[in-house]
N, C-alpha and C. Protein backbone atom coordinates (compact mmCIF):
# COMPACT_ATOMS: atom_id res chain seq x y z
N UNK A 1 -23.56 7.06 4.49
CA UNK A 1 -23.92 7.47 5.82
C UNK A 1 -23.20 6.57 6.82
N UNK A 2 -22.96 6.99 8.23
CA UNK A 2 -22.03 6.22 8.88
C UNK A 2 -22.28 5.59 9.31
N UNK A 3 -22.48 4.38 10.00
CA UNK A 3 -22.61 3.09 10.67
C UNK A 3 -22.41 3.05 12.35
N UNK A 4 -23.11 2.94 12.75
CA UNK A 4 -22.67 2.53 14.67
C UNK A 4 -22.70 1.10 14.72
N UNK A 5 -21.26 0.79 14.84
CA UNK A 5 -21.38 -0.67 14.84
C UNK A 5 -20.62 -0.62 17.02
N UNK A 6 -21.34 -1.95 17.39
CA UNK A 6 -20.92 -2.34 18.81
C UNK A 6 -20.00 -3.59 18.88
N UNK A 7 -19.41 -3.65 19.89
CA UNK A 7 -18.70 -5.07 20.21
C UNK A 7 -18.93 -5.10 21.60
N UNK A 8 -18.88 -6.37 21.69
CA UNK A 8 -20.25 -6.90 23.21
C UNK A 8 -18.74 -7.94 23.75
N UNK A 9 -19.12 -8.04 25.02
CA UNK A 9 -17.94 -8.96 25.77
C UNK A 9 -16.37 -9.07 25.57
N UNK A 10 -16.02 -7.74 25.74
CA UNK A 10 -14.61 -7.48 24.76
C UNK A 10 -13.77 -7.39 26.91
N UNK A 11 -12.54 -8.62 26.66
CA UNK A 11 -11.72 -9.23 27.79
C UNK A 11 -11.49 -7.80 28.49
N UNK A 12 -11.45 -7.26 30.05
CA UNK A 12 -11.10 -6.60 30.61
C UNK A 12 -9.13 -6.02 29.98
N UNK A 13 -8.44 -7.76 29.93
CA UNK A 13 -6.86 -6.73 29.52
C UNK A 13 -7.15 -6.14 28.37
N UNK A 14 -7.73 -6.28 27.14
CA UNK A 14 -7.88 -6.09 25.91
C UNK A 14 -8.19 -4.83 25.87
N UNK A 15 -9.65 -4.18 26.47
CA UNK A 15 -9.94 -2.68 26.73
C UNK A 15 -8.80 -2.11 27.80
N UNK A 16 -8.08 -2.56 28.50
CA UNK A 16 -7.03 -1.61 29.13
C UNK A 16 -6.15 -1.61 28.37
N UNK A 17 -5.53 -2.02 27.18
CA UNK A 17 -4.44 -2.20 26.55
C UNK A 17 -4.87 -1.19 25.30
N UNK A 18 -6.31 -1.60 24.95
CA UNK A 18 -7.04 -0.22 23.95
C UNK A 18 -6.61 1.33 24.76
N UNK A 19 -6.81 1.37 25.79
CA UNK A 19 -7.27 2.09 26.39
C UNK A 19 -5.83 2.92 26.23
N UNK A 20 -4.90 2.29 26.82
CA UNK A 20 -3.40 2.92 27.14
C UNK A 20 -2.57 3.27 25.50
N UNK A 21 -3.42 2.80 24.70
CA UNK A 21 -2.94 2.73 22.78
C UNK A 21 -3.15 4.47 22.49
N UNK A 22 -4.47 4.24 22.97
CA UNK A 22 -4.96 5.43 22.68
C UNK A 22 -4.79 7.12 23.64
N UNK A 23 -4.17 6.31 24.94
CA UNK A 23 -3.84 7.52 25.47
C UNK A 23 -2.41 8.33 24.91
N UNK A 24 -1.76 7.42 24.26
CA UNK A 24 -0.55 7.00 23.87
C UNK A 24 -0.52 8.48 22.47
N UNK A 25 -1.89 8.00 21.62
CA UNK A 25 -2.19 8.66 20.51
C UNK A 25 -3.13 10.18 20.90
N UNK A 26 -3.16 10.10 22.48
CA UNK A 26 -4.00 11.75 22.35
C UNK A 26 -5.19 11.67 21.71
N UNK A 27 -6.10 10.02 21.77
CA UNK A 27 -6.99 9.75 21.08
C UNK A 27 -8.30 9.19 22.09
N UNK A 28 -9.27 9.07 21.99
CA UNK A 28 -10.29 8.34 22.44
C UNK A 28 -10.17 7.14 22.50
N UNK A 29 -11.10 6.69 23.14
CA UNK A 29 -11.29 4.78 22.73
C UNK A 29 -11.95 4.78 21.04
N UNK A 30 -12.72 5.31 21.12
CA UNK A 30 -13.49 5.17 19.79
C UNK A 30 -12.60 5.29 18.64
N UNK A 31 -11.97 6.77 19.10
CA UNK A 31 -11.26 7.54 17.88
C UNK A 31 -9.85 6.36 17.57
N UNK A 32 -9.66 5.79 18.42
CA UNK A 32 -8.49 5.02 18.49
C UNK A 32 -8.96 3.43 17.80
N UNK A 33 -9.82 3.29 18.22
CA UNK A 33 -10.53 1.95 17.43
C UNK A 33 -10.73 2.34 15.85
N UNK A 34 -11.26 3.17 15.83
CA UNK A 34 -11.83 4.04 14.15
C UNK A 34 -10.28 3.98 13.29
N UNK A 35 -9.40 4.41 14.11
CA UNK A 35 -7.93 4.53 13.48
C UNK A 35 -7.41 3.40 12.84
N UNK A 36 -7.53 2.20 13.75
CA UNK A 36 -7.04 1.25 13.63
C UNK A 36 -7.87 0.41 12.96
N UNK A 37 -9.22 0.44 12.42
CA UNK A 37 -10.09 0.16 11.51
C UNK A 37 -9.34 0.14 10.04
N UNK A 38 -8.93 2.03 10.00
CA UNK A 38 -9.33 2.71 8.63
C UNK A 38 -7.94 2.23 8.59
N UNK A 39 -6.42 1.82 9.38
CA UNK A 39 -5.39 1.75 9.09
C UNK A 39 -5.09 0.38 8.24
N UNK A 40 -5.68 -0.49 8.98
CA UNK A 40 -6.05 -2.07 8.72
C UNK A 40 -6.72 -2.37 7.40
N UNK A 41 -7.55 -2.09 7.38
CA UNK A 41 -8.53 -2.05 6.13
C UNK A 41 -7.90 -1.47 4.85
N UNK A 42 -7.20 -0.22 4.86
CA UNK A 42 -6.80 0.23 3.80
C UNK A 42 -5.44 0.08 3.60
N UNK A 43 -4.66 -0.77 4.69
CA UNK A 43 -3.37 -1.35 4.11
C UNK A 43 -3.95 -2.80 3.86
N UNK A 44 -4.69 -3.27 3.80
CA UNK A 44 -5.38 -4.66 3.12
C UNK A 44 -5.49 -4.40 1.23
N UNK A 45 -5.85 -3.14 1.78
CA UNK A 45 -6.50 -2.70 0.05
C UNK A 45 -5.42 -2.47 -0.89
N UNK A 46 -3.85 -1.38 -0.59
CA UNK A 46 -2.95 -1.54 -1.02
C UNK A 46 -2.23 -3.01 -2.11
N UNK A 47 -1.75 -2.45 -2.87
CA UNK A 47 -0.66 -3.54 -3.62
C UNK A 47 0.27 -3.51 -3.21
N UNK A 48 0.50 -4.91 -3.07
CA UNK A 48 1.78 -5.41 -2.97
C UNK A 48 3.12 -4.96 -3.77
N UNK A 49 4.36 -4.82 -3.41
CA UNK A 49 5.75 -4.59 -4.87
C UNK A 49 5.33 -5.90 -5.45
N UNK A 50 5.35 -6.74 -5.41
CA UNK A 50 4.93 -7.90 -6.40
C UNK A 50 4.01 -7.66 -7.46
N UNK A 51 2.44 -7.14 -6.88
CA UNK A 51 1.86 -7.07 -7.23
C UNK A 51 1.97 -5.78 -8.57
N UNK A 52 2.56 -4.77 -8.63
CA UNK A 52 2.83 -3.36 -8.76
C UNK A 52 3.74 -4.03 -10.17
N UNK A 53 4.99 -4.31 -9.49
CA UNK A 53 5.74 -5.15 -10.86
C UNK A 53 5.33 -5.74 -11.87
N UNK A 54 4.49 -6.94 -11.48
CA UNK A 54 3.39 -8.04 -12.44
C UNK A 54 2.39 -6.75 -13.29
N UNK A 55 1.92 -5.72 -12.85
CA UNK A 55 1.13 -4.77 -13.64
C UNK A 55 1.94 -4.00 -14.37
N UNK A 56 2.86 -3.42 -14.13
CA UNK A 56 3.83 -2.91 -14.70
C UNK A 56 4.11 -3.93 -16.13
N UNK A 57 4.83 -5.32 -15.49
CA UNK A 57 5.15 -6.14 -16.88
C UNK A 57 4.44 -6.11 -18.18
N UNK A 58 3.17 -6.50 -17.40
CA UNK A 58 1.70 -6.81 -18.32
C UNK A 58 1.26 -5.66 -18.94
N UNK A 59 1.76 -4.23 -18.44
CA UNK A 59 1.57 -2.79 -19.52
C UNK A 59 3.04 -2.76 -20.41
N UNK A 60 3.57 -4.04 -20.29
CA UNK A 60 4.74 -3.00 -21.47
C UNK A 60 5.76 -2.33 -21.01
N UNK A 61 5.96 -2.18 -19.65
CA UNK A 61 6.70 -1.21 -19.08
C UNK A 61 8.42 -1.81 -18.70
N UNK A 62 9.41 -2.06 -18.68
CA UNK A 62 10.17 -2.20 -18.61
C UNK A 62 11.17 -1.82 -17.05
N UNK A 63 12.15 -2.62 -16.65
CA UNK A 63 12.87 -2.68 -15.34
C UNK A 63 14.05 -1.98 -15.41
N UNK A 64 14.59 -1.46 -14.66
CA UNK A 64 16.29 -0.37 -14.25
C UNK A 64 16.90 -1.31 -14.99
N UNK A 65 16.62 -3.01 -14.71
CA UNK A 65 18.04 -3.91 -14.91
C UNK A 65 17.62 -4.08 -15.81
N UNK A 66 16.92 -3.65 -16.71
CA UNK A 66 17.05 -4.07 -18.13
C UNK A 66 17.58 -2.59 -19.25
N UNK A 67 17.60 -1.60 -18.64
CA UNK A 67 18.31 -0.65 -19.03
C UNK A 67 19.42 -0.77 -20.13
N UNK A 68 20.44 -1.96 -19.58
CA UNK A 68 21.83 -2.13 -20.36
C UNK A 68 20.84 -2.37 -22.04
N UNK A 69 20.31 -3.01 -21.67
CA UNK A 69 19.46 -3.73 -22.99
C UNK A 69 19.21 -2.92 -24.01
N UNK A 70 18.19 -1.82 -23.42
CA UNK A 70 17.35 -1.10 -24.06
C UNK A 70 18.17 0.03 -24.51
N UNK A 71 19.61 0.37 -24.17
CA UNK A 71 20.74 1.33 -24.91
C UNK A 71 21.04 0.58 -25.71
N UNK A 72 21.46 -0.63 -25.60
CA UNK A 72 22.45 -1.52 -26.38
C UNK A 72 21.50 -1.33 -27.57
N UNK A 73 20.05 -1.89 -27.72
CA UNK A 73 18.97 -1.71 -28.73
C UNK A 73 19.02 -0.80 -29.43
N UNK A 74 18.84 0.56 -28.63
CA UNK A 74 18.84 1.98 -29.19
C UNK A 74 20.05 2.44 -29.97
N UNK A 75 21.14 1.80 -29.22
CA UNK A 75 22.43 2.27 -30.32
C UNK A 75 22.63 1.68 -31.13
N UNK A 76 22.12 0.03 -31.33
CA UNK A 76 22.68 -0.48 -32.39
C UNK A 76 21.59 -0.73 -33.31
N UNK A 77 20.49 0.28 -33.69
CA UNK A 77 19.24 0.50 -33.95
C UNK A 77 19.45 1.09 -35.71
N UNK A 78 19.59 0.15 -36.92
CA UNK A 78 20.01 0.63 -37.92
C UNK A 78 19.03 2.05 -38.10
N UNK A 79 18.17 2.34 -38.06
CA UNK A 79 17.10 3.39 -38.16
C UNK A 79 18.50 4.54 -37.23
N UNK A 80 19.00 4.23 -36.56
CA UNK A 80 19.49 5.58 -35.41
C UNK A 80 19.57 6.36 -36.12
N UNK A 81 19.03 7.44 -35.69
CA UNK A 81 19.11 9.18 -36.11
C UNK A 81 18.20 9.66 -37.22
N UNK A 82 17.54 8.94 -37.92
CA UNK A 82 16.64 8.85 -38.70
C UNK A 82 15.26 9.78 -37.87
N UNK A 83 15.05 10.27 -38.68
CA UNK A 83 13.35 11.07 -37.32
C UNK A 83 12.53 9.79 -37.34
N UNK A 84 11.90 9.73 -36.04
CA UNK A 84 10.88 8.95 -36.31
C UNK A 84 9.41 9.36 -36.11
């Protein structure tokens, strides 16, 4: 269920600078605050490429630049052509 949350003593430039963000976006004050909530928050939540890579490693998964490798392996693979 949704939440009404307030903010109390917020600087006169700060709400005109909200204010002009959101006229900007064809948005409300609210709707424009809400935006910039859900934008903030859920690029917090996102992974990092660092992060994405390191999970990748740790499943086993292998890199482009290691490609040369993994032919070189495959061709010189005494089993080659054998079904597996």
């Amino acid at each position: 269920m949704p939440v009404d949350l307030s903010i109390k003593r917020v600087p006169d430039v700060l709400v005109e600078r909200l204010r002009k963000r959101a006229a900007m976006n064809h948005r409300s004050l609210q709707g424009e605050l809400l935006a910039m909530l859900e934008e903030h928050v859920i690029q917090n939540d996102r992974l990092t490429l660092e992060q994405v890579i390191e999970l990748n490693r740790a499943a086993g998964f292998r890199t482009p630049s290691e490609s040369v490798e993994m032919i070189r392996e495959d061709r010189d693979d005494p089993r080659r052509g054998e079904p597996r």
